[in-house]
Protein backbone atom coordinates (compact mmCIF):
# COMPACT_ATOMS: atom_id res chain seq x y z
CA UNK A 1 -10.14 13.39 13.33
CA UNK A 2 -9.97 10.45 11.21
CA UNK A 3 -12.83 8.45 10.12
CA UNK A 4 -14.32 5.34 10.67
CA UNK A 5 -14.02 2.15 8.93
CA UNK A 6 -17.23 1.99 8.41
CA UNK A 7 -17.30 5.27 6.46
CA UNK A 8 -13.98 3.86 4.73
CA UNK A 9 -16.04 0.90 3.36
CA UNK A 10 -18.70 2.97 2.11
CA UNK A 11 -16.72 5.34 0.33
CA UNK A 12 -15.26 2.68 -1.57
CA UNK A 13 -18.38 0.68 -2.48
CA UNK A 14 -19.54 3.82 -3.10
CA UNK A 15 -17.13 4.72 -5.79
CA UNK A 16 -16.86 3.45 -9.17
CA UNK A 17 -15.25 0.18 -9.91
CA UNK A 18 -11.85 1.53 -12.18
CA UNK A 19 -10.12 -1.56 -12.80
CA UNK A 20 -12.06 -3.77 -14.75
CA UNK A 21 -15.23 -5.05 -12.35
CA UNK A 22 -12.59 -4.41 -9.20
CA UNK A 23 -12.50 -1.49 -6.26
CA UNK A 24 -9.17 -1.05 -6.00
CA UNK A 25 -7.99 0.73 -2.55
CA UNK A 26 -4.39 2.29 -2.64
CA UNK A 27 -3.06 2.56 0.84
CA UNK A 28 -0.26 4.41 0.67
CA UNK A 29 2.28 6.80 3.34
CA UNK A 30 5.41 6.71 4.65
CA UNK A 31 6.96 3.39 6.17
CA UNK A 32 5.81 2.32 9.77
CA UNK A 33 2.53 5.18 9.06
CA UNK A 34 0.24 2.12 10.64
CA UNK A 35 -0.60 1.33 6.67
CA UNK A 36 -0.85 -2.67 6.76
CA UNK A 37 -2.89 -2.24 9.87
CA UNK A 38 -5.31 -0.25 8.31
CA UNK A 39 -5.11 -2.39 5.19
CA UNK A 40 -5.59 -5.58 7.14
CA UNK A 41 -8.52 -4.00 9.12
CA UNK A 42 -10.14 -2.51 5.55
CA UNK A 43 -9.79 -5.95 3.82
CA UNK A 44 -11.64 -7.82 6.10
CA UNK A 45 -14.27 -5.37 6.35
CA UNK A 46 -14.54 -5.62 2.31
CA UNK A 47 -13.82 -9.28 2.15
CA UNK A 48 -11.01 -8.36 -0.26
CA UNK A 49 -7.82 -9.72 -0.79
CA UNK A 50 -4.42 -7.35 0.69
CA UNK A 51 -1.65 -7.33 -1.10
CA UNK A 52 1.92 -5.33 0.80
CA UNK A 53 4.35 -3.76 -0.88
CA UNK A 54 7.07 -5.04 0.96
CA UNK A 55 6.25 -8.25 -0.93
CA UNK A 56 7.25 -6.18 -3.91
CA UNK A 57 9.83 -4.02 -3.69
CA UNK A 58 13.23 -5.92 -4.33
CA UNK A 59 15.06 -4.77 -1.02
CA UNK A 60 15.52 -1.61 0.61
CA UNK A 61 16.29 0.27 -2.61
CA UNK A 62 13.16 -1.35 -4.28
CA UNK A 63 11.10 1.36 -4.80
CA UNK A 64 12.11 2.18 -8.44
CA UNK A 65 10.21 -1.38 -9.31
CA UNK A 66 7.03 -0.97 -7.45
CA UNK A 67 5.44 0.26 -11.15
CA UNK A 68 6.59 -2.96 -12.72
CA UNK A 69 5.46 -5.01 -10.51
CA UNK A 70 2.16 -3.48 -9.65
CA UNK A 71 1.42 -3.64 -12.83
CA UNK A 72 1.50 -7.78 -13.31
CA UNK A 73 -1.40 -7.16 -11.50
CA UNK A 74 -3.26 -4.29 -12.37
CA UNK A 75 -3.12 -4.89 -16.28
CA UNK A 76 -4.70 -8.68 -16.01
CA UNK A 77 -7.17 -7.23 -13.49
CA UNK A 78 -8.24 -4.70 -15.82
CA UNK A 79 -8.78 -6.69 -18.70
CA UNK A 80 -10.69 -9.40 -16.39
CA UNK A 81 -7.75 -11.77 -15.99
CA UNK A 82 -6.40 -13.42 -13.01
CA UNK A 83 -3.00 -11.06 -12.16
CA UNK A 84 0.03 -11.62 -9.61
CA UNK A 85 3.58 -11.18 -8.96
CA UNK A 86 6.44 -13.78 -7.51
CA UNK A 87 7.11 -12.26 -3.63
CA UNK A 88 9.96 -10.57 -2.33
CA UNK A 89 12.04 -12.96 0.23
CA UNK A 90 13.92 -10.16 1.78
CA UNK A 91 16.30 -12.91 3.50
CA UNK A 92 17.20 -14.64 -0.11
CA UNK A 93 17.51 -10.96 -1.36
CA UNK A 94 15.75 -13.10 -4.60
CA UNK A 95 11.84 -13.52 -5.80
CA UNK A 96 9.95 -16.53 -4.68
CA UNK A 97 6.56 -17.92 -4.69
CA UNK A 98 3.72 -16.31 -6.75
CA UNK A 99 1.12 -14.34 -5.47
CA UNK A 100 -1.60 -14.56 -7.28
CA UNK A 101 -4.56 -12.54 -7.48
CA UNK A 102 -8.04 -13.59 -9.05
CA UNK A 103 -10.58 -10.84 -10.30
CA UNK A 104 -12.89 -10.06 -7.39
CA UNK A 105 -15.00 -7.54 -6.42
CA UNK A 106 -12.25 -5.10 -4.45
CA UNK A 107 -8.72 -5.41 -3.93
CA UNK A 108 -6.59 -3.46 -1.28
CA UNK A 109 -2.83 -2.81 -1.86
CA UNK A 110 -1.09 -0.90 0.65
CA UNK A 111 2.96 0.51 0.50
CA UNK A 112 5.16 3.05 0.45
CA UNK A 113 4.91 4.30 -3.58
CA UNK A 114 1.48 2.10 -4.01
CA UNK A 115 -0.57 5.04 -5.26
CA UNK A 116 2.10 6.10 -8.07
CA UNK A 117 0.28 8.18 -10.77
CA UNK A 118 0.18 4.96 -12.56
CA UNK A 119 -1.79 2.85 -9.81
CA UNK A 120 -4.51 5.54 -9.24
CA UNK A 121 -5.35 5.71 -12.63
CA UNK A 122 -7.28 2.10 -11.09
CA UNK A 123 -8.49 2.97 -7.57
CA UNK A 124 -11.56 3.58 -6.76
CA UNK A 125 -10.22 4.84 -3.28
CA UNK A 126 -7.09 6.40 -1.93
CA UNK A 127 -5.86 6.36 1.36
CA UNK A 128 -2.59 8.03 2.61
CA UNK A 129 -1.79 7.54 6.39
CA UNK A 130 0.85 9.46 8.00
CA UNK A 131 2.53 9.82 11.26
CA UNK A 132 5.40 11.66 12.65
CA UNK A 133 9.45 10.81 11.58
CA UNK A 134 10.34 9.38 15.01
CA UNK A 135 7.29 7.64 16.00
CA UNK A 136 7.67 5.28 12.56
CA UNK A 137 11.38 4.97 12.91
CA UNK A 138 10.19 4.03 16.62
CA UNK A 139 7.87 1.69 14.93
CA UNK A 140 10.22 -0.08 12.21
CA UNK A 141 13.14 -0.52 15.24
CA UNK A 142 10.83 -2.21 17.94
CA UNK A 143 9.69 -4.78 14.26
CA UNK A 144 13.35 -5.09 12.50
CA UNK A 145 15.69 -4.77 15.34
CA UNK A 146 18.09 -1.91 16.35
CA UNK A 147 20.22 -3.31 13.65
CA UNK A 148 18.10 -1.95 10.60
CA UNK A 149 18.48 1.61 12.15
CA UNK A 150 20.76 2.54 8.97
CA UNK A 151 18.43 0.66 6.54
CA UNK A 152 15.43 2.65 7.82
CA UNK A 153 17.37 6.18 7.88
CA UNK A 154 18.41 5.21 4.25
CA UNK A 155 15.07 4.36 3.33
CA UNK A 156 13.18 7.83 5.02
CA UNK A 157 15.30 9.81 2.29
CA UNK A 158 14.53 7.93 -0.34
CA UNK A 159 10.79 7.41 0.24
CA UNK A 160 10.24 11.20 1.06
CA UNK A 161 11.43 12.06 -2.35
CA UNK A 162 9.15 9.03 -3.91
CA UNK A 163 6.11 10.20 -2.08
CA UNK A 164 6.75 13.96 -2.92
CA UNK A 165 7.35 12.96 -6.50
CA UNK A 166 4.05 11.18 -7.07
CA UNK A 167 2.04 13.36 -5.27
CA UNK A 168 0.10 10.77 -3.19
CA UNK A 169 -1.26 12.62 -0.53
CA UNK A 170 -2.40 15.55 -2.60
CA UNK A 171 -4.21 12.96 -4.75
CA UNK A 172 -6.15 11.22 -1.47
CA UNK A 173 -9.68 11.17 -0.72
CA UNK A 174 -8.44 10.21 3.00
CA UNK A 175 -5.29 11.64 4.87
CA UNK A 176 -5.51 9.28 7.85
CA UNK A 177 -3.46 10.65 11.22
CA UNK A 178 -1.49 7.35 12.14
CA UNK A 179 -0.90 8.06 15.55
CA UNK A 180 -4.58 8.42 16.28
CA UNK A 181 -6.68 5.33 15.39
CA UNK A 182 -9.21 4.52 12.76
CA UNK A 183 -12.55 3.94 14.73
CA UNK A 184 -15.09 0.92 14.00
């Protein structure tokens, strides 16, 4: 059974701020898991800014600069200094605009790789949502288009080894069931 929101929120206010005066939540899983949906829902209920890994991971073989990136934010966060990062345009296959991201009171980021070993070293919370192979493939076809089929089988391999290789879900206080939803 998953838990609620509301017990989501409190776990986080109720854990120690880790990166600088920020609650950092880590939302992390396997593509089309139901992470930004969870993320969106959690950042409201915190008032906190959401940040997506797809903005930062250049392409479909991105995932080897997720660190890099997450860290133009973390490191200025933790020292008390706006961060941010220029955003992936996936159709320019190029960066673009900045993101920026002011010190605040929590921040969620949510991705495939977000909670690396060198991201949790911030959070305050860590979320990994899961759901079966076929239901997210199901998931990232009915949003991208039959067309991306190959992209997303391409992808499964080489976030499956990224995932194992971090250890994310060991390193959760929440394993969150993606086909099952997260109550109010």
């Amino acid at each position: 059974m998953n838990p609620t929101l509301g017990e989501l929120v409190v776990g986080t206010l109720g854990a120690p701020a880790r990166l600088g005066r920020t609650r950092l939540v880590l939302v992390d899983g396997p593509a089309g898991s139901g992470k930004t949906t969870l993320a969106a829902r959690l950042g409201a209920a915190l008032g906190a800014q959401v940040l997506h890994g797809d903005d930062m991971y250049e392409g479909w073989t991105g995932l080897s600069t997720l660190d890099r990136v997450l860290a133009q934010v973390l490191e200025p966060l933790a020292r008390g200094e706006t961060g941010g990062f220029r955003r992936w345009d996936w159709h320019a296959s190029a960066r673009a605009e900045e993101i920026r991201v002011p010190v605040d009171d929590a921040l969620v980021i949510e991705g495939v790789g977000v909670a690396s070993r060198a991201a949790r070293v911030h959070a305050s919370s860590v979320i990994y949502v899961d759901a079966p192979w076929e239901l997210r493939l199901a998931r990232g076809i009915a949003r991208d288009g039959e067309a991306m089929r190959a992209e997303w089988e391409r992808w499964h391999v080489a976030e499956d080894r990224h995932l194992a290789g971090e250890g994310a879900r060991d390193a959760a206080g929440w394993v969150i069931d993606g086909t099952r939803p997260v109550p109010a």
